[in-house]
C-alpha atoms as a PDB file:
ATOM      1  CA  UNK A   1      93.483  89.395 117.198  1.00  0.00           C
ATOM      2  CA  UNK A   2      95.816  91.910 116.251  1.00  0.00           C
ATOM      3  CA  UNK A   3      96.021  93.972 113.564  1.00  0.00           C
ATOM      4  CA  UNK A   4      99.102  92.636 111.594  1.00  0.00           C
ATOM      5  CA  UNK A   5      97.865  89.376 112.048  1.00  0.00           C
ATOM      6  CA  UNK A   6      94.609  90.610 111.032  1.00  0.00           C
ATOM      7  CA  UNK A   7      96.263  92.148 107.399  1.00  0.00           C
ATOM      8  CA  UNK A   8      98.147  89.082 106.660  1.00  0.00           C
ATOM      9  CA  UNK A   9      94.751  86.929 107.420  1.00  0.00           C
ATOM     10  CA  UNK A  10      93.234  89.357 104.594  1.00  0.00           C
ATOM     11  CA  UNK A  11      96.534  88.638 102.055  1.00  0.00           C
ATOM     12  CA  UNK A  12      95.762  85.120 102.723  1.00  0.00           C
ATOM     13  CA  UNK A  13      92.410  85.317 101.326  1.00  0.00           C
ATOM     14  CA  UNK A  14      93.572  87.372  98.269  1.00  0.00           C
ATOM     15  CA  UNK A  15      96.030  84.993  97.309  1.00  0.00           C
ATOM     16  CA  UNK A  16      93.404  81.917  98.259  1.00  0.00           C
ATOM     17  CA  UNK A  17      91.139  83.622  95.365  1.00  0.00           C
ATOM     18  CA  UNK A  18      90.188  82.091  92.457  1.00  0.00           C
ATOM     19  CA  UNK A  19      91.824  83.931  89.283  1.00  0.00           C
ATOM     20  CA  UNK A  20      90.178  85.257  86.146  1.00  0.00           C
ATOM     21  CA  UNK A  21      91.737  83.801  83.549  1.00  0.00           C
ATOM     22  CA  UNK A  22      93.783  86.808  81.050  1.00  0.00           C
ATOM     23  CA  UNK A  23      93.117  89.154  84.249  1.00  0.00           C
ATOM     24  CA  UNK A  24      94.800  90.350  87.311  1.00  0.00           C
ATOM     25  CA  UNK A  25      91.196  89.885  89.269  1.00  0.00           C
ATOM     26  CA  UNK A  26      90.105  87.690  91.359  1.00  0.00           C
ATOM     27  CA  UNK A  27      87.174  86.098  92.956  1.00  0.00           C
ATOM     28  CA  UNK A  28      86.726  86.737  96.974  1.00  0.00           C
ATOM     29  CA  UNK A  29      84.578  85.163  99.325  1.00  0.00           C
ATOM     30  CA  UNK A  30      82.733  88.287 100.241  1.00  0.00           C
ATOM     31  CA  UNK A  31      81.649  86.822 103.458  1.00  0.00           C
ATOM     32  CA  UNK A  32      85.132  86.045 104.417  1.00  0.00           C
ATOM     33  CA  UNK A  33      86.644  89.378 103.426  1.00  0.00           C
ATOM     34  CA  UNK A  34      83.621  90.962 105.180  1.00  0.00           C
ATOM     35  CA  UNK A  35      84.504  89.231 108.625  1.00  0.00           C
ATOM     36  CA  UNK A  36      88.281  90.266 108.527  1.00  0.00           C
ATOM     37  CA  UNK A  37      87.041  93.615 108.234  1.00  0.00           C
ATOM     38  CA  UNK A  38      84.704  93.330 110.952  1.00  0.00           C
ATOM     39  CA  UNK A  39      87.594  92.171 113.353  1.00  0.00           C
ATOM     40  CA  UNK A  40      89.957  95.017 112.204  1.00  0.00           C
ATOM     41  CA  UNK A  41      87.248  97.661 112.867  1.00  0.00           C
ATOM     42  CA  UNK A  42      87.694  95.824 116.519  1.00  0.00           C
ATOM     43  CA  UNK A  43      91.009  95.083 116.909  1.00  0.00           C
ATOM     44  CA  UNK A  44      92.301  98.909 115.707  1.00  0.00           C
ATOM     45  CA  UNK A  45      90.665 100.489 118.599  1.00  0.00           C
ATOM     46  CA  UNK A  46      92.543  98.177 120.937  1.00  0.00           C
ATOM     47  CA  UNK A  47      95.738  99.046 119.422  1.00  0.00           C
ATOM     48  CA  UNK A  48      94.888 102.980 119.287  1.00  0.00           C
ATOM     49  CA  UNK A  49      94.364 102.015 123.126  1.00  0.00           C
ATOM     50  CA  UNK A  50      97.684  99.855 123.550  1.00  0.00           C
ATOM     51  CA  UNK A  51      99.462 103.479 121.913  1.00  0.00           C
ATOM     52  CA  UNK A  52      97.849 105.708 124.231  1.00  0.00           C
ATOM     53  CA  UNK A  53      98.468 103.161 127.326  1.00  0.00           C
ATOM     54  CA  UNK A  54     102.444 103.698 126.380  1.00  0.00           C
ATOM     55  CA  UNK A  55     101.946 107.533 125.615  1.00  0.00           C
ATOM     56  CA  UNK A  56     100.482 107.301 129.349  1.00  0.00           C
ATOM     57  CA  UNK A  57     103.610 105.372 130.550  1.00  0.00           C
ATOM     58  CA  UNK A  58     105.770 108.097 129.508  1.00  0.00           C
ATOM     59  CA  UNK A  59     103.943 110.754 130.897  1.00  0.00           C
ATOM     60  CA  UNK A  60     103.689 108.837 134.082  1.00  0.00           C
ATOM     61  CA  UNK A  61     107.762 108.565 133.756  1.00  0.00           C
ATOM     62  CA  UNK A  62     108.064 112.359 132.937  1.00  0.00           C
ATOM     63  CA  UNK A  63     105.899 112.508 136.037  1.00  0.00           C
ATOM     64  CA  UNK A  64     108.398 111.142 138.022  1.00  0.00           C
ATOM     65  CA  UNK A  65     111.596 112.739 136.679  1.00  0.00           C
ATOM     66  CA  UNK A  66     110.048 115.955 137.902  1.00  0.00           C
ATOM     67  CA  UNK A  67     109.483 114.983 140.966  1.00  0.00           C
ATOM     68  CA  UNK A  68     113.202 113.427 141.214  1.00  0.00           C
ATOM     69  CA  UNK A  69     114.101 117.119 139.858  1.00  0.00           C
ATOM     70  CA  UNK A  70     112.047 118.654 142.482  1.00  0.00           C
ATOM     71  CA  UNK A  71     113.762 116.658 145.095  1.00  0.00           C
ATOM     72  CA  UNK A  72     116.542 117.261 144.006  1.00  0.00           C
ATOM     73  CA  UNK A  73     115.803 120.787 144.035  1.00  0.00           C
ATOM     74  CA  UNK A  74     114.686 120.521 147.422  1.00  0.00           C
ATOM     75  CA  UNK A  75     117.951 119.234 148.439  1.00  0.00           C
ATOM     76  CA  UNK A  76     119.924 121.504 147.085  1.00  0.00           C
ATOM     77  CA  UNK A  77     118.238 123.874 147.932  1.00  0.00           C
ATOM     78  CA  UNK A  78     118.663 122.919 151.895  1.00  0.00           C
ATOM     79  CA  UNK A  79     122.332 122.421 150.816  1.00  0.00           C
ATOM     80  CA  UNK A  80     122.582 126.066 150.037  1.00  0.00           C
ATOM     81  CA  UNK A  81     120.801 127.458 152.937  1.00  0.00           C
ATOM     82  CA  UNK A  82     123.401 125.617 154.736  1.00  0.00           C
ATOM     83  CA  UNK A  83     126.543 127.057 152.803  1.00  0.00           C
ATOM     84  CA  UNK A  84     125.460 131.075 152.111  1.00  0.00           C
ATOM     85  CA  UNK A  85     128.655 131.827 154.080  1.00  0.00           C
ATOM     86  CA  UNK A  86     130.663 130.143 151.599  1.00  0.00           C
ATOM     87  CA  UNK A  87     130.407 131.966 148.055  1.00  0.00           C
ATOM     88  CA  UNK A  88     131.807 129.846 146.000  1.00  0.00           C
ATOM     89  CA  UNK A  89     130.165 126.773 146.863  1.00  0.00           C
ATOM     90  CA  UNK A  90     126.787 128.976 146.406  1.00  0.00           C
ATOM     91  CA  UNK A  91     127.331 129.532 142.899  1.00  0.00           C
ATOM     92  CA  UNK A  92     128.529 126.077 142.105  1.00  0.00           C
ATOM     93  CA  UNK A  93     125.190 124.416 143.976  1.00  0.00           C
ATOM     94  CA  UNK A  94     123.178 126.910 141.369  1.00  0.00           C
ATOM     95  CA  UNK A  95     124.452 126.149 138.723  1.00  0.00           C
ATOM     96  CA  UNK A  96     124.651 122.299 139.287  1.00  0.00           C
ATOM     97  CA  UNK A  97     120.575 122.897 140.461  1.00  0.00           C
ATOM     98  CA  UNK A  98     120.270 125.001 136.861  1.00  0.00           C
ATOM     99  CA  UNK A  99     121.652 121.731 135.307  1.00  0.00           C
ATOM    100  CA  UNK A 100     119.756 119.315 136.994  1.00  0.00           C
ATOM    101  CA  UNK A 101     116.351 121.463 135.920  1.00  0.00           C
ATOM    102  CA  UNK A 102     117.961 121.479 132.557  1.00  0.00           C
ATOM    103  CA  UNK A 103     118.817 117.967 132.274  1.00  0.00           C
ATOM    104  CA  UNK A 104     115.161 117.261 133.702  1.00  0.00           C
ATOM    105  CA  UNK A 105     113.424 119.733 131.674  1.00  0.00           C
ATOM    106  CA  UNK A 106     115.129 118.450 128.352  1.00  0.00           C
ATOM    107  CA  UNK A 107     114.912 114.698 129.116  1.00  0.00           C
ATOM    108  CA  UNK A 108     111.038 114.925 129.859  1.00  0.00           C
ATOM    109  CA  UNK A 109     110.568 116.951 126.793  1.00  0.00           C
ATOM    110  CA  UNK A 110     112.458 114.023 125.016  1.00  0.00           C
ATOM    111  CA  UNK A 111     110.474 111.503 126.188  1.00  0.00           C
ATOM    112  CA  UNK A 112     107.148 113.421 125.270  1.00  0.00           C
ATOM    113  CA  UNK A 113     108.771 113.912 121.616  1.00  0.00           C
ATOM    114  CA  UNK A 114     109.299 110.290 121.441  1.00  0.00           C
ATOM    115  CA  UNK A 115     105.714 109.043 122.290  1.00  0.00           C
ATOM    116  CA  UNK A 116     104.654 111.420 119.662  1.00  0.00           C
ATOM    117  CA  UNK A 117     106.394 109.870 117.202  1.00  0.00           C
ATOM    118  CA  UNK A 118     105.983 106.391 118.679  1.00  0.00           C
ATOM    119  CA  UNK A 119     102.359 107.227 118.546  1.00  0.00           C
ATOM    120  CA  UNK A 120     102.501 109.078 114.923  1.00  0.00           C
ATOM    121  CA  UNK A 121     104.175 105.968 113.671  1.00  0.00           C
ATOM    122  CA  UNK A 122     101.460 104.068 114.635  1.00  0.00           C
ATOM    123  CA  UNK A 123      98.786 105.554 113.138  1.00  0.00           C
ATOM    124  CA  UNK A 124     100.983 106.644 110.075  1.00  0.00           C
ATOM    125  CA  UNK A 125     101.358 102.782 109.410  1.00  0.00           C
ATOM    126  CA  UNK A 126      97.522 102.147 110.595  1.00  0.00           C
ATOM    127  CA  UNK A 127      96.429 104.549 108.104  1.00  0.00           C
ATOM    128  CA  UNK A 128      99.065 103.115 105.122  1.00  0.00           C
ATOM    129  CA  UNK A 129      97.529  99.796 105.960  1.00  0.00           C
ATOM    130  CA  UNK A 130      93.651 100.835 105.698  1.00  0.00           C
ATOM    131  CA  UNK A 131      94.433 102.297 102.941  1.00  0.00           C
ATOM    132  CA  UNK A 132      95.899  99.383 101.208  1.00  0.00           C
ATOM    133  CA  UNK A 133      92.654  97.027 102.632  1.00  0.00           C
ATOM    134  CA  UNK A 134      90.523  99.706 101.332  1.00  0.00           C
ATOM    135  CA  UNK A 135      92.226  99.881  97.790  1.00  0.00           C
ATOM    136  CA  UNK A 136      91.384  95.984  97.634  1.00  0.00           C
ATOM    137  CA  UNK A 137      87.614  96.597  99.005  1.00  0.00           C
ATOM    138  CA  UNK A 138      87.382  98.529  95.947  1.00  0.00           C
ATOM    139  CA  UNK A 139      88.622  96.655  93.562  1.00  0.00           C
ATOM    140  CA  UNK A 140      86.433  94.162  94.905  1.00  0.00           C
ATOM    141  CA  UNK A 141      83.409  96.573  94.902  1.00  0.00           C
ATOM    142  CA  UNK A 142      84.559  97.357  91.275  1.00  0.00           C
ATOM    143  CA  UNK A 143      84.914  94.211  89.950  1.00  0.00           C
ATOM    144  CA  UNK A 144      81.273  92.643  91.509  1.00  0.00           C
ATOM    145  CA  UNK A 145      79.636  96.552  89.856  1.00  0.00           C
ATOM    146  CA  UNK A 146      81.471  95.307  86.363  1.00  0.00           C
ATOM    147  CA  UNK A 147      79.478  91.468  86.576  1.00  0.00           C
ATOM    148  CA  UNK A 148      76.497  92.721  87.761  1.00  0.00           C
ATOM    149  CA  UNK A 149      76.235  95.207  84.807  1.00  0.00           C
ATOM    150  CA  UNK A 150      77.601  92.516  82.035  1.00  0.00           C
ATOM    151  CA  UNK A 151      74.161  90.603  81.051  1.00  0.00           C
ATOM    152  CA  UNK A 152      75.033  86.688  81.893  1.00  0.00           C
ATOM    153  CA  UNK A 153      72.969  85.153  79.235  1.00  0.00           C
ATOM    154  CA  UNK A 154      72.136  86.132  76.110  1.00  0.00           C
ATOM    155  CA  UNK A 155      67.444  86.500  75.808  1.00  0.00           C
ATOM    156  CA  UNK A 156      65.838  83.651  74.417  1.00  0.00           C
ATOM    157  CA  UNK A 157      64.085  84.560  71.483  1.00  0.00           C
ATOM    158  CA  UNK A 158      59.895  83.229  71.738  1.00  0.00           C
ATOM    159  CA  UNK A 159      58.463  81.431  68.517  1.00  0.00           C
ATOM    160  CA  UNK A 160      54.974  82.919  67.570  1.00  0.00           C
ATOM    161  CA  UNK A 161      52.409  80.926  68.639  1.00  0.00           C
ATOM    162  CA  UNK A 162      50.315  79.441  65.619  1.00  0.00           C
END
């Protein structure tokens, strides 16, 4: 299940909790709350995975932009071996092969800056999320430590025995 779907499931069961009269708190099915957190612990890794599986794809496309630069290089290179008698032709096959490492060298840099960010994004919002299902877990935590320290009955006093 993914993660989003995951988060919402979790809002769902806040909002399906049973009020405390005069209070913002509610009552959660622990067991409930417990399982969506059990399936976000598993589903989180897959989309850390699913991140670095695109961060991958670009590097495997950067990959092959350098080797498209390198054949191009190659050609050019044979291009100019074939022209050296022709000067100006020389210098305009250098710099077009200076541009062409340029243009290579700045698009795969590019592409590496954007799976950073794709891949800071992710965890930026992974993190902003946790932190918001964490937030609850501790309300939660707080509000089951007030109850359990609030006595639920007040001691029935013994009569002395004759």
């Amino acid at each position: 299940m993914e993660i989003l779907q995951l988060i919402d499931k979790l809002e769902t069961l806040i909002s399906r909790g049973r009020r405390i009269p005069f209070t913002a708190q509610v009552i959660l099915n622990e067991e409930e709350l417990l399982e969506v957190i059990d399936q976000m612990r598993i589903a989180l890794p897959e989309e850390i995975k699913a991140a670095r599986r695109t961060q991958q794809e670009r590097a495997r496309i950067i990959g092959e932009a350098r080797e498209e630069a390198e054949r191009i290089m190659a050609e050019v290179r044979q291009k100019l071996s074939e022209m050296v008698d022709k000067h100006e032709i020389v210098e305009a096959a250098r710099a077009r092969a200076t541009q062409i490492i340029q243009q290579g060298e700045n698009d795969a840099a590019a592409l590496r800056q954007e799976a950073y960010e794709y891949v800071l994004q992710i965890l930026t919002d992974f993190d902003r999320r946790l932190g918001q299902i964490q937030q609850l877990v501790r309300q939660g935590i707080s509000e089951m430590n007030s109850r359990a320290q609030r006595p639920s009955a007040q001691p029935v006093e013994e009569q002395p025995k004759d």
